[in-house]
Protein backbone atom coordinates (compact mmCIF):
# COMPACT_ATOMS: atom_id res chain seq x y z
CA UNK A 1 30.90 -3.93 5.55
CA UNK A 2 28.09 -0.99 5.37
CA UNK A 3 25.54 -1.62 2.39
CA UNK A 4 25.36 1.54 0.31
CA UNK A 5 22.52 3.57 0.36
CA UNK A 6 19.68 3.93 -2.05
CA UNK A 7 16.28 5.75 -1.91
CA UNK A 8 13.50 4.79 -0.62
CA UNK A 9 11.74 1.87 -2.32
CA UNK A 10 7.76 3.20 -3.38
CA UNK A 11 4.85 0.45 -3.51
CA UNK A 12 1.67 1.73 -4.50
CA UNK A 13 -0.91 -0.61 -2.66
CA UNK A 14 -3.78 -0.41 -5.31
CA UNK A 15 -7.46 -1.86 -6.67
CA UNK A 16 -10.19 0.04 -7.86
CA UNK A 17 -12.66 -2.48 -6.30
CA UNK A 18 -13.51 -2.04 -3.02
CA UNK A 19 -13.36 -4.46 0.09
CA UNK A 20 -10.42 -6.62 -1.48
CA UNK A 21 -7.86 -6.17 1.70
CA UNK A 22 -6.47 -3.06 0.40
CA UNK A 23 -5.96 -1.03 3.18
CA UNK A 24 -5.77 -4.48 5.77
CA UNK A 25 -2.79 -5.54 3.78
CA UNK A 26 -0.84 -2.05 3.72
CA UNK A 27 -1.15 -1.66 7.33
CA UNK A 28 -0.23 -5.46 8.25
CA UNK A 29 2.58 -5.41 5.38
CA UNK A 30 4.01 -2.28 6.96
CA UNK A 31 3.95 -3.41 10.15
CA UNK A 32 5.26 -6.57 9.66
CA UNK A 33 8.19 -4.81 7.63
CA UNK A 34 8.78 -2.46 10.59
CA UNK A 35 9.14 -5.13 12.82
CA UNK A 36 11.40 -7.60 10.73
CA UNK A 37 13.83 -4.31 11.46
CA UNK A 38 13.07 -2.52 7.67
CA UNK A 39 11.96 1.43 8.42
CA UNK A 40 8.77 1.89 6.77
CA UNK A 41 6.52 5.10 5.75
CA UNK A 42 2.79 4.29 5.43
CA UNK A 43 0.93 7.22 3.13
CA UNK A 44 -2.93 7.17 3.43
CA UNK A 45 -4.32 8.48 0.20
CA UNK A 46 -7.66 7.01 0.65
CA UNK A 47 -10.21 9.58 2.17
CA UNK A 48 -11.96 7.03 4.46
CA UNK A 49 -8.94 7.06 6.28
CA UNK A 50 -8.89 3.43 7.44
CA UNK A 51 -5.53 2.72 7.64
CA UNK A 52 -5.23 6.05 9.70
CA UNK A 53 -7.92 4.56 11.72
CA UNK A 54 -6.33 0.86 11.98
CA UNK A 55 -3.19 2.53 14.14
CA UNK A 56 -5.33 4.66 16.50
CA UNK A 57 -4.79 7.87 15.27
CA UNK A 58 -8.03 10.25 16.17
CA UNK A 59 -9.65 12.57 13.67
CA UNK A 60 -8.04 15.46 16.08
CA UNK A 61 -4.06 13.97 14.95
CA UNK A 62 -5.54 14.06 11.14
CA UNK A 63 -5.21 17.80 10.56
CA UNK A 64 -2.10 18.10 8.97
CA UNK A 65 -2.08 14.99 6.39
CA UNK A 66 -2.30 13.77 2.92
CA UNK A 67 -4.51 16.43 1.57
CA UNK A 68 -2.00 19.42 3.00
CA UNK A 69 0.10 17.65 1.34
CA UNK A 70 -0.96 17.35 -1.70
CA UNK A 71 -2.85 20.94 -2.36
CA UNK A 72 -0.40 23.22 -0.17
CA UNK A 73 2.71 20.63 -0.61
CA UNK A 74 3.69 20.93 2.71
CA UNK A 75 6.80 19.20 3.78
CA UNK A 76 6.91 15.93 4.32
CA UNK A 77 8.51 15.96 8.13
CA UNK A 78 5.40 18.61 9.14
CA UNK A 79 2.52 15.87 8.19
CA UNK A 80 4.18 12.48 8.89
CA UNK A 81 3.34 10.80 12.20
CA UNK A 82 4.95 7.98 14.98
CA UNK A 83 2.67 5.15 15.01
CA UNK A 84 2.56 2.46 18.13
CA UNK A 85 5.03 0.15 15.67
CA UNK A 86 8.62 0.86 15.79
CA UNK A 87 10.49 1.42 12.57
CA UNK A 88 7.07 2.73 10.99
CA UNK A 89 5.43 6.68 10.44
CA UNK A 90 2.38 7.65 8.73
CA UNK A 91 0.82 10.27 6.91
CA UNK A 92 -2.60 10.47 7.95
CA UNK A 93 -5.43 10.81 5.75
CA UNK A 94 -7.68 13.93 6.67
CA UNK A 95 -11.20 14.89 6.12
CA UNK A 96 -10.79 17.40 3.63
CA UNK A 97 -8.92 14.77 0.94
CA UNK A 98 -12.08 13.84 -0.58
CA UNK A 99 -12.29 16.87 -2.04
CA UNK A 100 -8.75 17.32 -3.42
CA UNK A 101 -9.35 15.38 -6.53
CA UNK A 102 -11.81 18.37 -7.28
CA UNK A 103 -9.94 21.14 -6.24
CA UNK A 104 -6.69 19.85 -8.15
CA UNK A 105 -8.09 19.21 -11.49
CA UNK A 106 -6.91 22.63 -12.59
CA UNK A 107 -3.46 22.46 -11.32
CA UNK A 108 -0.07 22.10 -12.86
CA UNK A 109 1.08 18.95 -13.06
CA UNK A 110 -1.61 17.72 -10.88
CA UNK A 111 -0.67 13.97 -11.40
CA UNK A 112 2.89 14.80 -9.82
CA UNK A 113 1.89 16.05 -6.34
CA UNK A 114 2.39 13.23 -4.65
CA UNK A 115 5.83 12.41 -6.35
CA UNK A 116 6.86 16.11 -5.57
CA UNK A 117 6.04 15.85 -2.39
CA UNK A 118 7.92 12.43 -1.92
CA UNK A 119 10.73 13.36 -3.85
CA UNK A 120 12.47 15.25 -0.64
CA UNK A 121 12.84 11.89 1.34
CA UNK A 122 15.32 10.70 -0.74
CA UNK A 123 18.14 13.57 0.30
CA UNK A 124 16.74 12.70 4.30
CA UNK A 125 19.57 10.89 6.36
CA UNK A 126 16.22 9.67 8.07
CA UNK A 127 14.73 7.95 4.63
CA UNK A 128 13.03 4.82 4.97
CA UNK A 129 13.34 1.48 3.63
CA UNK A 130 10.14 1.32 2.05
CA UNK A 131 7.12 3.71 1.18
CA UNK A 132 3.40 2.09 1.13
CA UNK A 133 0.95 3.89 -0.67
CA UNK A 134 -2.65 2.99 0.52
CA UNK A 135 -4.93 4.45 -2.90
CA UNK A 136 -8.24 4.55 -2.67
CA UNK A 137 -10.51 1.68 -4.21
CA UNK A 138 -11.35 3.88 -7.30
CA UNK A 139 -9.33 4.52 -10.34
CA UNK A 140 -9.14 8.69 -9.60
CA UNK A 141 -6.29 11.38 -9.45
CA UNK A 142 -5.85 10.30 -6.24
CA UNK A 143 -4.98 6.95 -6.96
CA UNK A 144 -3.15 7.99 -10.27
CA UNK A 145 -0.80 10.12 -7.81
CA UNK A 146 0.22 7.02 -5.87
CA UNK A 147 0.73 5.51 -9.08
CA UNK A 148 2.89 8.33 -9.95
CA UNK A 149 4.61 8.67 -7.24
CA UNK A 150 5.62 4.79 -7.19
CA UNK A 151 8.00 2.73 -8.22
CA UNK A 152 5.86 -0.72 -7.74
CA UNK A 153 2.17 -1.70 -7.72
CA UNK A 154 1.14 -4.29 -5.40
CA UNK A 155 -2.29 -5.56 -6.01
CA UNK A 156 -4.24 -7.41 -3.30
CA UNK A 157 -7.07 -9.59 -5.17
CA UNK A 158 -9.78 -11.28 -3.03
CA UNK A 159 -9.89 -15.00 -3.50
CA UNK A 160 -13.76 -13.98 -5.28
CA UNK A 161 -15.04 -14.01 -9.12
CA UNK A 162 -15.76 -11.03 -9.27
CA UNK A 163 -12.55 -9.26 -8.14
CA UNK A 164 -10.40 -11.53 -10.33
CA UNK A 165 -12.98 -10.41 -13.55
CA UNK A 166 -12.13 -6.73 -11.94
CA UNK A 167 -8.60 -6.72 -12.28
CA UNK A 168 -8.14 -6.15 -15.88
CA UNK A 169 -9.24 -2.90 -15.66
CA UNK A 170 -6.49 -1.94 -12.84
CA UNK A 171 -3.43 -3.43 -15.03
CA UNK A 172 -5.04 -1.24 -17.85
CA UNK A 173 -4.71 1.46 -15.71
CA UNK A 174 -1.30 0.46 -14.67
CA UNK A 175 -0.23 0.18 -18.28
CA UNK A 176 -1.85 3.74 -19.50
CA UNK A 177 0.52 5.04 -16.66
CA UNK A 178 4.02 3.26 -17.39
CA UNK A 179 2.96 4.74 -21.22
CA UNK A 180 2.57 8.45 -19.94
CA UNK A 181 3.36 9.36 -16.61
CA UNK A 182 5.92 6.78 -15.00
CA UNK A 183 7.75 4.79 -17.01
CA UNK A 184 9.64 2.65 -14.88
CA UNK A 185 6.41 2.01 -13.01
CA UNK A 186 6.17 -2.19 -12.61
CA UNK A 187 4.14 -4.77 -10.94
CA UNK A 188 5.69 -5.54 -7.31
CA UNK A 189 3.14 -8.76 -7.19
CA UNK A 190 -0.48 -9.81 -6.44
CA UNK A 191 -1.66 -11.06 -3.31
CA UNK A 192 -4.32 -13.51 -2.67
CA UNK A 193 -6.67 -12.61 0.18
CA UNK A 194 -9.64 -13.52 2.35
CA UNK A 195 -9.13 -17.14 1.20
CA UNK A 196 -11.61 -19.28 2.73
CA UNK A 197 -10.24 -23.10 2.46
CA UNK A 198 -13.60 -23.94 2.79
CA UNK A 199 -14.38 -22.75 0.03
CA UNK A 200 -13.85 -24.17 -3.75
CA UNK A 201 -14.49 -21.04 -5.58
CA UNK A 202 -11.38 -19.77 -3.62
CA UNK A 203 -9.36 -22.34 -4.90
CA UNK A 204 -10.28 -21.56 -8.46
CA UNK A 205 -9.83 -17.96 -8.43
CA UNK A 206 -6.45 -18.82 -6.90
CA UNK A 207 -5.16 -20.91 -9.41
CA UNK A 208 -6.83 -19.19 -12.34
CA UNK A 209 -4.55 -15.93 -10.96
CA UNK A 210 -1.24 -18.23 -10.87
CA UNK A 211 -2.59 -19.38 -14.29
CA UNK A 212 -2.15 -15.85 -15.58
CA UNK A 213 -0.50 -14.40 -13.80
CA UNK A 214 2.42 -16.98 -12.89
CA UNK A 215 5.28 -16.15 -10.60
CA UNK A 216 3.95 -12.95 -10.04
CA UNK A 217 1.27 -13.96 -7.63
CA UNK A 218 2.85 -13.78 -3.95
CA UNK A 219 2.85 -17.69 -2.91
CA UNK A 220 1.93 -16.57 0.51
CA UNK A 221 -1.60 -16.30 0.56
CA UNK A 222 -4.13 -14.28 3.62
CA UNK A 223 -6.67 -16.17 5.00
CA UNK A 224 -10.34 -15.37 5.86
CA UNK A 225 -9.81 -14.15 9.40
CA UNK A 226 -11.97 -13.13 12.22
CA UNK A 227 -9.00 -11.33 14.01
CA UNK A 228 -7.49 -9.50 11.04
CA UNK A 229 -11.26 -7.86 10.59
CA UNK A 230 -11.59 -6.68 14.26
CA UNK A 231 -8.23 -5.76 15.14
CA UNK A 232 -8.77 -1.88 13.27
CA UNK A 233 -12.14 -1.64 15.70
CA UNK A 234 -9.30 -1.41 18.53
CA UNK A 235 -7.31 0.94 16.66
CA UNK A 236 -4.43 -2.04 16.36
CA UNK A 237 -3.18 -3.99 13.25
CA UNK A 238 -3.42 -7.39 13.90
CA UNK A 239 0.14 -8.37 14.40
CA UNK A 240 -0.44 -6.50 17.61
CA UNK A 241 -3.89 -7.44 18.36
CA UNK A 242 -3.48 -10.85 17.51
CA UNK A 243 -0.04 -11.87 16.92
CA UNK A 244 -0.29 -15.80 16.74
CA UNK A 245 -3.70 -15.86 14.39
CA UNK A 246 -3.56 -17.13 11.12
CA UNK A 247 -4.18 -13.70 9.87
CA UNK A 248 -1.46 -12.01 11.52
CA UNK A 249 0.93 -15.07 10.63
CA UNK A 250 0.08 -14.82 7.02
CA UNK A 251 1.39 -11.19 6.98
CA UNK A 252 4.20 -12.08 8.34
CA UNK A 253 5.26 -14.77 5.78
CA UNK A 254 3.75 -12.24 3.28
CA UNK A 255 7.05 -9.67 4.21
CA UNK A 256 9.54 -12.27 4.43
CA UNK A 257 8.82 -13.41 1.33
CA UNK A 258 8.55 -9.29 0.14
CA UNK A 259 11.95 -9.49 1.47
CA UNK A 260 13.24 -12.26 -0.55
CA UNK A 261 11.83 -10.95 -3.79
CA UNK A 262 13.62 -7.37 -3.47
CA UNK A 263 16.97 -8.71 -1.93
CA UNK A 264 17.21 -11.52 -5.42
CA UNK A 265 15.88 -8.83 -7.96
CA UNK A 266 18.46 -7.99 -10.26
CA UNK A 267 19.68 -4.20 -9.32
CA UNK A 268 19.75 -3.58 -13.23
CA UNK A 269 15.94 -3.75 -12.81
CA UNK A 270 15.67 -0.87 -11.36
């Protein structure tokens, strides 16, 4: 029997610190979605452009991306690009974005660009399963957009002190938005990353986040991994780079388990 349809699920992939697995864990999640079968959109809002980077795409295949679409809001279908992974697109970030948080300070509903722009996926026979938003590691109107524009945060946290002190701020954040921009914005999960079992202090952070933050801590958890951090230098995420290391392994449990928490979610939820 056919499953109805429904629009495209939104997960902002967010944290204002830096060098947390952000951008590592949106372009492993999304692969790993695309190739349990799900279609998958990857959006890189981050002006470094890594995740753009981590699939290969040269600065030359950048010109038409995330900050077109955002200041001109040009159609979605004219900036979104085939990556090497089936089932999975991307919408590149470009040069100029750095300087769109600037030039759209003065515009209209300038926290809605990116959910505009979105919003014409929806009617597409083509839509896909999920979006992943990859924000930049800053607390900005860029990052506010993807916030916007989402339905569901996920936060990767790095098995450290310091991130876990950090991440107050971000749910602040994340609450100050629900209250007056997106009210059915909610917390998709956290993930634990760059665990080192070696390590005791990663052990405590880890269960000091389940101590807080219970059930909504992802149980998979993504090691410390020498593959996962050179698999972008070859322009591959490391599912494809590395398929059968522990990094690559842990995203894959990481999007079954996704899986398993949207599929038992109550529909009424959303």
């Amino acid at each position: 029997m056919p499953q109805p349809s429904r629009d495209s699920q939104i997960i902002a992939i967010a944290n204002q610190k830096g060098g947390v697995g952000k951008t590592t864990t949106a372009v492993n999640l999304a692969t790993a979605l695309a190739a349990s079968g799900e279609s998958v959109l990857l959006v890189d809002l981050d002006p470094q452009g890594n995740a753009s980077t981590g699939f290969g795409l040269s600065r030359a295949d950048r010109r038409d991306g995330t900050y077109r679409l955002l200041t001109e809001q040009l159609a979605l279908e004219v900036v979104r690009r085939p990556t090497t992974v089936p089932n999975l697109t991307i919408v590149p970030s470009d040069s100029d974005l750095a300087g769109a948080e600037i030039e759209l300070v003065g515009v209209d509903r300038r926290e809605f660009r990116l959910r505009d722009s979105l919003r014409a996926v929806h009617q597409s026979p083509e839509r896909p399963s999920f979006i992943l938003i990859d924000c930049p590691p800053s607390l900005g109107l860029l990052t506010l957009n993807g916030l916007t524009a989402a339905d569901t945060v996920l936060v990767p946290l790095q098995c450290e002190f310091f991130a876990l002190e950090g991440i107050s701020l971000l749910m602040h954040t994340i609450d100050a938005v629900k209250r007056r921009l997106n009210p059915a914005l909610r917390l998709q999960g956290i993930v634990l990353t760059m665990h080192d079992r070696r390590n005791n202090l990663s052990d405590l952070v880890a269960a000091d986040a389940r101590g807080f933050f219970g059930d909504q801590v992802f149980e998979t958890v993504v090691p410390r991994n020498i593959r996962v951090s050179e698999a972008p230098s070859h322009g591959k995420p490391v599912l494809l780079y590395d398929y059968r290391s522990p990094g690559a392994q842990a995203y894959v449990r990481l999007a079954a388990e996704f899986l398993r928490r949207e599929r038992s979610r109550p529909q009424a939820a959303e």
